[in-house]
N, C-alpha and C. Protein backbone atom coordinates (compact mmCIF):
# COMPACT_ATOMS: atom_id res chain seq x y z
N UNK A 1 18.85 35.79 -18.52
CA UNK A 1 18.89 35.08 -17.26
C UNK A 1 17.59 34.28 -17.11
N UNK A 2 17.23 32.93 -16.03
CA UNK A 2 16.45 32.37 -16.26
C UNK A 2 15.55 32.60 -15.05
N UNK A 3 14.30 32.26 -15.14
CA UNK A 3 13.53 32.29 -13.95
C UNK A 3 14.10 32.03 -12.30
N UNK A 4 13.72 32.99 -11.93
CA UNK A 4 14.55 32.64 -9.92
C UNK A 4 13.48 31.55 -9.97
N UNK A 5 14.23 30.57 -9.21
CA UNK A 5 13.76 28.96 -8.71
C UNK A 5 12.23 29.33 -8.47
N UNK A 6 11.40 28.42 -8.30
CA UNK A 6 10.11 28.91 -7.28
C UNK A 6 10.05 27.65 -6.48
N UNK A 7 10.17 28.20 -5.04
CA UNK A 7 10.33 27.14 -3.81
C UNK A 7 9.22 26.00 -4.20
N UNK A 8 9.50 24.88 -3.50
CA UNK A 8 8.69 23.57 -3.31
C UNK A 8 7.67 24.21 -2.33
N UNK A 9 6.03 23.62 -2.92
CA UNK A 9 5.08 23.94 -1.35
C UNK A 9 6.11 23.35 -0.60
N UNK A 10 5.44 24.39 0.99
CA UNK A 10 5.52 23.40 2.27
C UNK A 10 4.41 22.68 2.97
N UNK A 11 4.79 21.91 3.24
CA UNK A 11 3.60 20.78 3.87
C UNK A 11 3.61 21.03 5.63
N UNK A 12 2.00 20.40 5.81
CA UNK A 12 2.56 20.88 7.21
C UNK A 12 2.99 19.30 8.00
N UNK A 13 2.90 19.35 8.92
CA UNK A 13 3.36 18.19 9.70
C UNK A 13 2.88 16.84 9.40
N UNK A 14 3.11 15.64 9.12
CA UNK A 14 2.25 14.36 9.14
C UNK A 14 1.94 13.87 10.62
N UNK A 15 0.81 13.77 10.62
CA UNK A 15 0.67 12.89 12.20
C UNK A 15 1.36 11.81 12.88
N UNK A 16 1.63 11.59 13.72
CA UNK A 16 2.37 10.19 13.98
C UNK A 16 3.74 10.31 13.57
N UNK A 17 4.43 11.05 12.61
CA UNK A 17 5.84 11.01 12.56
C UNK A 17 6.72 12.27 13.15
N UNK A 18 7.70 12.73 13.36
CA UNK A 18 8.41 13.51 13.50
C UNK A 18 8.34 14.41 12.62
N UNK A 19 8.89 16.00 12.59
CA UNK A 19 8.92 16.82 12.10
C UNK A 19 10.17 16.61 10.86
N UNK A 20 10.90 16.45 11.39
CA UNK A 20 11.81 15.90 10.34
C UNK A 20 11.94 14.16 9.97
N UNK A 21 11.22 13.91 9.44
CA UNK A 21 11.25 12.57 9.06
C UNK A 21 11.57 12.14 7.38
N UNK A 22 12.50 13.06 6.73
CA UNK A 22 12.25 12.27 5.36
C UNK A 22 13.61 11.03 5.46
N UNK A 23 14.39 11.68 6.38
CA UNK A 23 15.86 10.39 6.92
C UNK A 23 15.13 9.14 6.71
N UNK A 24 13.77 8.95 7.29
CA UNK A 24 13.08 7.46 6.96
C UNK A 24 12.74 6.95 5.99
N UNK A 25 12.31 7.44 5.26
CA UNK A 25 12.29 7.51 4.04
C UNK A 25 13.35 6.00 3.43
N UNK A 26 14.75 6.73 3.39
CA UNK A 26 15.50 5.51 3.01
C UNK A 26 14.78 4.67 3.53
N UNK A 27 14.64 4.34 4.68
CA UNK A 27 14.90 2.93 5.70
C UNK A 27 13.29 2.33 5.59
N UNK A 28 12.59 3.30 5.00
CA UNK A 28 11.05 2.46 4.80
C UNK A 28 10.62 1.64 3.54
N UNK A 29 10.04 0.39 4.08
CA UNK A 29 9.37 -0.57 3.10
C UNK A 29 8.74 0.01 1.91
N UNK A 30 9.20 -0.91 0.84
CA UNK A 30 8.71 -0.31 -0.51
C UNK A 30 6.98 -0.93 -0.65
N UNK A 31 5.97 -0.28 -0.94
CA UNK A 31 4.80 -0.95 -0.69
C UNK A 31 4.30 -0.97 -2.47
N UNK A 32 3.28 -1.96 -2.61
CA UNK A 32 2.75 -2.36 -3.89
C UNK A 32 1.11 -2.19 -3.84
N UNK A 33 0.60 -1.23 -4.28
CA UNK A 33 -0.41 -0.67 -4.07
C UNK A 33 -1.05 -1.99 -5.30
N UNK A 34 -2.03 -2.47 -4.98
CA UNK A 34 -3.07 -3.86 -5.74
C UNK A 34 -4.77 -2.89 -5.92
N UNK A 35 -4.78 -2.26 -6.72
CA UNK A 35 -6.12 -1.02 -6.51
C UNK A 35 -6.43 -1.21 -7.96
N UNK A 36 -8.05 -1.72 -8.39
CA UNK A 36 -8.65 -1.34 -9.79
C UNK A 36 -9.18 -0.05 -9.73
N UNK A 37 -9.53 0.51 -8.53
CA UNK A 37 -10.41 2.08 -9.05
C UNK A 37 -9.55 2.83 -9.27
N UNK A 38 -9.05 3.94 -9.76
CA UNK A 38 -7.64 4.89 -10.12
C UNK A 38 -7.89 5.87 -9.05
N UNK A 39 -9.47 6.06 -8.45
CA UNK A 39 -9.17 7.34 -7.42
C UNK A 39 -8.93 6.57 -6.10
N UNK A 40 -9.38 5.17 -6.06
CA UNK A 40 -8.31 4.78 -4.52
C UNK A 40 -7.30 4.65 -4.81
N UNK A 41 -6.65 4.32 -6.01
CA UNK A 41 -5.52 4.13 -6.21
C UNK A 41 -4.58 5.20 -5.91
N UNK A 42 -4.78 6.44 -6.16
CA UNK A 42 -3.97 7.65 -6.08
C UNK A 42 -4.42 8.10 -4.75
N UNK A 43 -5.65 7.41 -3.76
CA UNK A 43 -5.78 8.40 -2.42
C UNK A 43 -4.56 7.27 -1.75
N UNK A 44 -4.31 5.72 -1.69
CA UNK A 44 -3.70 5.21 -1.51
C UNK A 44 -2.29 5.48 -1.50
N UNK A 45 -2.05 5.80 -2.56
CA UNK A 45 -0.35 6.41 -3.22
C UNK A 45 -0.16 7.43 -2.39
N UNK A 46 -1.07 8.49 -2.28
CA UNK A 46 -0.34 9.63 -1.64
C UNK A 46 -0.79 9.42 0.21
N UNK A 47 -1.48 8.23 0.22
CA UNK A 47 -1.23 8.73 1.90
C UNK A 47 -0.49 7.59 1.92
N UNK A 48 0.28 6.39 1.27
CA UNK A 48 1.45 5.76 1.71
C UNK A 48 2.57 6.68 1.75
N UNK A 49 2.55 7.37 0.41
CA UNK A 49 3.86 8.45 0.58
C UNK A 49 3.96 9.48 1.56
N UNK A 50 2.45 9.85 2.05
CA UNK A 50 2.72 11.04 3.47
C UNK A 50 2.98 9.99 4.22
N UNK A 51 3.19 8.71 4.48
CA UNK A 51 3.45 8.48 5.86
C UNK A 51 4.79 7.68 6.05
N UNK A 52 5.26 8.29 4.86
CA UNK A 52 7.06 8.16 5.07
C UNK A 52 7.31 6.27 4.40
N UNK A 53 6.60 5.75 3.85
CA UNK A 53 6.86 4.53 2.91
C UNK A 53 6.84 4.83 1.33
N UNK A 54 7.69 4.01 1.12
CA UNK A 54 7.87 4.23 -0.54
C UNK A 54 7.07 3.26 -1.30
N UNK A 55 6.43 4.36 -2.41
CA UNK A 55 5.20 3.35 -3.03
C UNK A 55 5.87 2.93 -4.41
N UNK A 56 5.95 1.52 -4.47
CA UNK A 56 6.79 0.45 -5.41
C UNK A 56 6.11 0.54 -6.78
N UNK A 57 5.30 -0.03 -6.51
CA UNK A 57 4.33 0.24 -7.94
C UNK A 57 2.53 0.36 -7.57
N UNK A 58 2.30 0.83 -8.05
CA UNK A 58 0.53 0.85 -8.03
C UNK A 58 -0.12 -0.24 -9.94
N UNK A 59 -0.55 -1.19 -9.09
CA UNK A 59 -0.98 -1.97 -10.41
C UNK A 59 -2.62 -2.30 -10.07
N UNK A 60 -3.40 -1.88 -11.65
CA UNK A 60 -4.83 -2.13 -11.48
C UNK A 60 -5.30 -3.12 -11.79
N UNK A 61 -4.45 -4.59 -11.95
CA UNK A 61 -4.68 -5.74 -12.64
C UNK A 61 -4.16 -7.19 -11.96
N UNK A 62 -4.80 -7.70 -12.08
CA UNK A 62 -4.46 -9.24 -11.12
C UNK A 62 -3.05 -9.76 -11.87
N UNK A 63 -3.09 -9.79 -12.87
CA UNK A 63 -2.03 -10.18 -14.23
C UNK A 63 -0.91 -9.07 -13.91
N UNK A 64 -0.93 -7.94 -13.57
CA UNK A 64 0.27 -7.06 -13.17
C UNK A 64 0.92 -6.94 -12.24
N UNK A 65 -0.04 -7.95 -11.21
CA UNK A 65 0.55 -8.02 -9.83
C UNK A 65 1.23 -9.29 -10.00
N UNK A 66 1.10 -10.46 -10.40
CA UNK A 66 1.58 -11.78 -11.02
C UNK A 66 3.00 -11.09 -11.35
N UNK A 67 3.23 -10.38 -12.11
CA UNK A 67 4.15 -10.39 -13.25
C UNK A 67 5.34 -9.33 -12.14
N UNK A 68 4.44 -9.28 -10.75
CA UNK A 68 5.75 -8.53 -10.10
C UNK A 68 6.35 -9.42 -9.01
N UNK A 69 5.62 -10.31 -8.82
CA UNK A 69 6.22 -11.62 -7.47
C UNK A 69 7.40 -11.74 -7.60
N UNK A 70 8.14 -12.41 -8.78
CA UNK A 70 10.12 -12.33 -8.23
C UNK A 70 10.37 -11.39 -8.97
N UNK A 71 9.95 -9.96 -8.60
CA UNK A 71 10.73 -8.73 -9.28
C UNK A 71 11.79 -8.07 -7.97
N UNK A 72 10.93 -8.91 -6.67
CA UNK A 72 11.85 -8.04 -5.16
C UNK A 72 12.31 -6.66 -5.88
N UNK A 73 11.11 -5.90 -6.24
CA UNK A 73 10.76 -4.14 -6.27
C UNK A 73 9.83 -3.93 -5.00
N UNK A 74 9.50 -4.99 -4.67
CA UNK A 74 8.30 -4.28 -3.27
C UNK A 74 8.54 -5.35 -1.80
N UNK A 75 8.02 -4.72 -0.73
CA UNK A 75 8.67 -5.18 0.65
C UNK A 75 7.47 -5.75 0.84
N UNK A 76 5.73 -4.82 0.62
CA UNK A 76 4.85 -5.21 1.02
C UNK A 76 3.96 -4.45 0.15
N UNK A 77 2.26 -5.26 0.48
CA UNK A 77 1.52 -5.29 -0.07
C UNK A 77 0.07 -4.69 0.23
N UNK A 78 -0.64 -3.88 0.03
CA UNK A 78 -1.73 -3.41 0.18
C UNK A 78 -2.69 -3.78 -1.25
N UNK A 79 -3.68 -5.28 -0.65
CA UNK A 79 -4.39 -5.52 -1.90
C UNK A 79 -5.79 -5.19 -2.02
N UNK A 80 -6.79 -4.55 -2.98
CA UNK A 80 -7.93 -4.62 -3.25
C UNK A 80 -8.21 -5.89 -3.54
N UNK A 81 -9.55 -7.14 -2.67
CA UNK A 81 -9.87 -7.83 -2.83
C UNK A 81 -10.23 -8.40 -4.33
N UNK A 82 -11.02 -7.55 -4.47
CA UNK A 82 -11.85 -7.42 -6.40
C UNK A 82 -11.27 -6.43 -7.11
N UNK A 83 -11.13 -6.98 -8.28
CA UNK A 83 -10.10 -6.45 -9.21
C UNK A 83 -10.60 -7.12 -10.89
N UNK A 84 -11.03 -6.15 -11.31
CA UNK A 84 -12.20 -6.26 -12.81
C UNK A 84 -12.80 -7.34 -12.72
N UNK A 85 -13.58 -7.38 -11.49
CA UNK A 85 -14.14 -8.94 -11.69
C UNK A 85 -13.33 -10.31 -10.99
N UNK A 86 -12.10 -10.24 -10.57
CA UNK A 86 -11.40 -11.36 -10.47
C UNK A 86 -11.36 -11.32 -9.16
N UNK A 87 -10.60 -11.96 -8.15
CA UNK A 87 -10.13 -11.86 -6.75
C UNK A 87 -8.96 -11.94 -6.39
N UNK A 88 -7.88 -11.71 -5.58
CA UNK A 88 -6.98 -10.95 -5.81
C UNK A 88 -6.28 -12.10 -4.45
N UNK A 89 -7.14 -13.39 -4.68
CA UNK A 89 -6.26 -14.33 -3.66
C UNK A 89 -5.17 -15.29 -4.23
N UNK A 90 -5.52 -15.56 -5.50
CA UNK A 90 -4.22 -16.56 -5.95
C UNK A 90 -2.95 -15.85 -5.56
N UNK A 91 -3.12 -13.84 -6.06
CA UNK A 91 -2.02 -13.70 -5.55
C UNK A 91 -1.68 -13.61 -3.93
N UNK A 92 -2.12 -13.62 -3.23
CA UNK A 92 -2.46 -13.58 -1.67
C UNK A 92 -1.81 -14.87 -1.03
N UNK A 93 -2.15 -15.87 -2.07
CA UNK A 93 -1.42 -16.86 -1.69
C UNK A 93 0.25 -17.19 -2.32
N UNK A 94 0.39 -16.36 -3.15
CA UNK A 94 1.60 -16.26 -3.74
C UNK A 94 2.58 -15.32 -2.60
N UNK A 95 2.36 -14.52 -2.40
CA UNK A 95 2.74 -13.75 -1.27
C UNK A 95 3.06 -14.28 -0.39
N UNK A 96 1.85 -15.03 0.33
CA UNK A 96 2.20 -15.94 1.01
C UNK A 96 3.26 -16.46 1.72
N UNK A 97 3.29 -17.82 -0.04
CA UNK A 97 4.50 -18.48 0.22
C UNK A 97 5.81 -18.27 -0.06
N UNK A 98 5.73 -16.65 -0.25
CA UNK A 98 7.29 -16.11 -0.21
C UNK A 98 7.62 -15.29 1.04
N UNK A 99 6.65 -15.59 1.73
CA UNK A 99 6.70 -14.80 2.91
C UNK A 99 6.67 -13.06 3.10
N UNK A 100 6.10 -12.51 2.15
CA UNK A 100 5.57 -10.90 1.57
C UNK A 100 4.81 -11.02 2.41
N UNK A 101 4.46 -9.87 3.38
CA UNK A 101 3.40 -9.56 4.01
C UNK A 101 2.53 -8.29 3.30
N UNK A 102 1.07 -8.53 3.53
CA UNK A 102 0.38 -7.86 3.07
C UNK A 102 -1.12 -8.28 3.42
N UNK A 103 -1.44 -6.95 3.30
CA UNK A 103 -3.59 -6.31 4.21
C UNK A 103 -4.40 -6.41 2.72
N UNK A 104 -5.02 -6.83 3.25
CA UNK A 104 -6.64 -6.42 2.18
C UNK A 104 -7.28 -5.72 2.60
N UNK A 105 -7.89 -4.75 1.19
CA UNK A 105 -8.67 -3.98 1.46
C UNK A 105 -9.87 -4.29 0.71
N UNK A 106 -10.90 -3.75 1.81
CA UNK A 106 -12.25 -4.36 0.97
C UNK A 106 -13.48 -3.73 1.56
N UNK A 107 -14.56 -2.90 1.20
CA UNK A 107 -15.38 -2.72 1.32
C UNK A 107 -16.66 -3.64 2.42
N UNK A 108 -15.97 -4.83 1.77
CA UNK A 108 -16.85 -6.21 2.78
C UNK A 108 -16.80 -6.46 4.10
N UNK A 109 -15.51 -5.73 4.48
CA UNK A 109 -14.26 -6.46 5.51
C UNK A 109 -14.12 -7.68 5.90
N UNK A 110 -14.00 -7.86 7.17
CA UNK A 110 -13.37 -9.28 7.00
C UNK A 110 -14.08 -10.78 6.49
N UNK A 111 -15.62 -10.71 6.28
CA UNK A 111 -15.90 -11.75 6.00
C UNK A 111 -16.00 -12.32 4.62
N UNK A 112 -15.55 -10.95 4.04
CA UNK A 112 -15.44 -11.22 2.49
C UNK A 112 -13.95 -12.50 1.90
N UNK A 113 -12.95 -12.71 3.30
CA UNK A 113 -11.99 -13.29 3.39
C UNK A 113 -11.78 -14.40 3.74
N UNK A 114 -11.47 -15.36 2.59
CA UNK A 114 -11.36 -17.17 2.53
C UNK A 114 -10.76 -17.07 4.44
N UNK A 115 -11.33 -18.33 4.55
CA UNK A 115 -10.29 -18.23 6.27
C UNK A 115 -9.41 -19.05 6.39
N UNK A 116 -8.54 -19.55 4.96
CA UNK A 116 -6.89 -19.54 4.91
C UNK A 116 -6.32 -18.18 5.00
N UNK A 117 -6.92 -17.00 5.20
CA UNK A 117 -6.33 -15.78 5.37
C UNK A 117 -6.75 -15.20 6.72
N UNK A 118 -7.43 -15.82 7.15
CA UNK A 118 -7.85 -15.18 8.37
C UNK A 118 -6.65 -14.62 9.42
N UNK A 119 -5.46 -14.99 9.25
CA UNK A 119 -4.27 -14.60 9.80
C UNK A 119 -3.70 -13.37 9.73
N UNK A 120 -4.29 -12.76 8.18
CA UNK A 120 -4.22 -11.32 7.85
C UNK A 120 -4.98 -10.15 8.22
N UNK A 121 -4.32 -8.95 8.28
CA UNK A 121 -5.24 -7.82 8.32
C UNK A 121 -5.97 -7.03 7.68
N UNK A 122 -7.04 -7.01 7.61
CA UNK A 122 -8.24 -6.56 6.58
C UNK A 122 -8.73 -4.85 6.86
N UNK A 123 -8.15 -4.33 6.09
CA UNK A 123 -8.30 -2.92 6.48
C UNK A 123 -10.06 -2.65 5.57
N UNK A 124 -10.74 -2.27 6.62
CA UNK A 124 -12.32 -1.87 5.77
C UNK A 124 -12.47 -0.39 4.99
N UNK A 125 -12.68 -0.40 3.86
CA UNK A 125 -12.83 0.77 3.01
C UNK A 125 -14.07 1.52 3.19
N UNK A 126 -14.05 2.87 3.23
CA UNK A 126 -12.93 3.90 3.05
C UNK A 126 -12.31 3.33 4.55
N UNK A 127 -11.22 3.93 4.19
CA UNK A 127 -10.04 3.56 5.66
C UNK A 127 -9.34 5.32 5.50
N UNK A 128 -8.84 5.44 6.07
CA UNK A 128 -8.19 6.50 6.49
C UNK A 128 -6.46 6.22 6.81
N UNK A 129 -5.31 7.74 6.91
CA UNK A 129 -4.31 7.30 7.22
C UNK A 129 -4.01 6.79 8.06
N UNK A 130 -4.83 6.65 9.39
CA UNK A 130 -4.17 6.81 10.54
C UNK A 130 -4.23 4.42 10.58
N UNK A 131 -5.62 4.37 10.06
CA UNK A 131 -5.96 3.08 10.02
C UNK A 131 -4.44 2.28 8.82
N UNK A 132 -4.55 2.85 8.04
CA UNK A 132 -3.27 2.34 6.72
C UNK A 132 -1.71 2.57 7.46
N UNK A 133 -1.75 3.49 8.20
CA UNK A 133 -0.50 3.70 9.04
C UNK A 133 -0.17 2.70 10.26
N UNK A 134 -1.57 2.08 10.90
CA UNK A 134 -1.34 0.80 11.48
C UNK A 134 -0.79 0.05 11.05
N UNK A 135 -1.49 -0.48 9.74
CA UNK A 135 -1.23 -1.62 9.03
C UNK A 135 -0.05 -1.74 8.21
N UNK A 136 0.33 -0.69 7.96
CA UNK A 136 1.34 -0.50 7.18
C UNK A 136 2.95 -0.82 8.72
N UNK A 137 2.61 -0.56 9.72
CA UNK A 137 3.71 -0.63 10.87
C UNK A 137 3.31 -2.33 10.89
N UNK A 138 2.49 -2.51 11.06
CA UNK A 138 2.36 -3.98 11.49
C UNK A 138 2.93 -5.22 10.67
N UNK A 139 2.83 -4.29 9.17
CA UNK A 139 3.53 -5.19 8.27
C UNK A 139 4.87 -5.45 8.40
N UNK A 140 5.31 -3.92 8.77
CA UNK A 140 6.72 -3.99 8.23
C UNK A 140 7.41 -4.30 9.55
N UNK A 141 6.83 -4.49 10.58
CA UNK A 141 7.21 -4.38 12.23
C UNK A 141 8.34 -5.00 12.59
């Protein structure tokens, strides 16, 4: 006979959502995590996924985010400004003009941002869930 199952942890509540909230789940925006460091990248991933959005892809490269624009795998966008050196606006403006909404994130905050973007929301790093959970409603609003 084979091992009895061993339950899934339980988690405790997420802030801001309901107790039972994975029903949202379906109905939430797929997000595209734009991150060169791998440990924001994964604090990113898992507090998009605690807060009930589905994370599309996480890419550490300006060239990987390019190569996802007409893939329509992602709803929206959470970008790291700098990215090995490069800046992460050609795609910003690609987004743009497909009408993708999406925040920068940046250490600098907002003045690190051309002001053809000034229209966007600039989340300042470290940020927290509750700040990414704004932005993340505002996107998808």
């Amino acid at each position: 006979m084979g091992d009895p199952a061993i339950p899934a942890p339980q988690r405790g509540p997420i802030p801001g959502l309901p107790a039972d909230h994975t029903h949202l789940r379906m109905m939430a925006p797929r997000v595209l995590v734009v991150e060169d460091e791998m440990t924001v990248a994964m604090l990113i991933e898992d507090m998009v996924s605690e807060l009930a959005y589905e994370v599309a892809a996480v890419v550490p490269r300006l060239e990987d985010a390019m190569r996802l624009l007409d893939s329509e795998s992602f709803d929206i966008a959470v970008l790291d400004v700098h990215l090995n050196g490069k800046t992460v606006f050609s795609f910003a403006e690609e987004l743009r003009e497909r009408e993708i909404p999406f925040v920068f994130a940046t250490a600098y905050g907002p003045q690190a941002i051309p002001k053809k973007f000034e229209d966007h929301m600039v989340l300042r790093k470290p940020f927290g869930p509750v700040e990414l959970r704004r932005a993340l409603m505002h996107l998808s609003g």
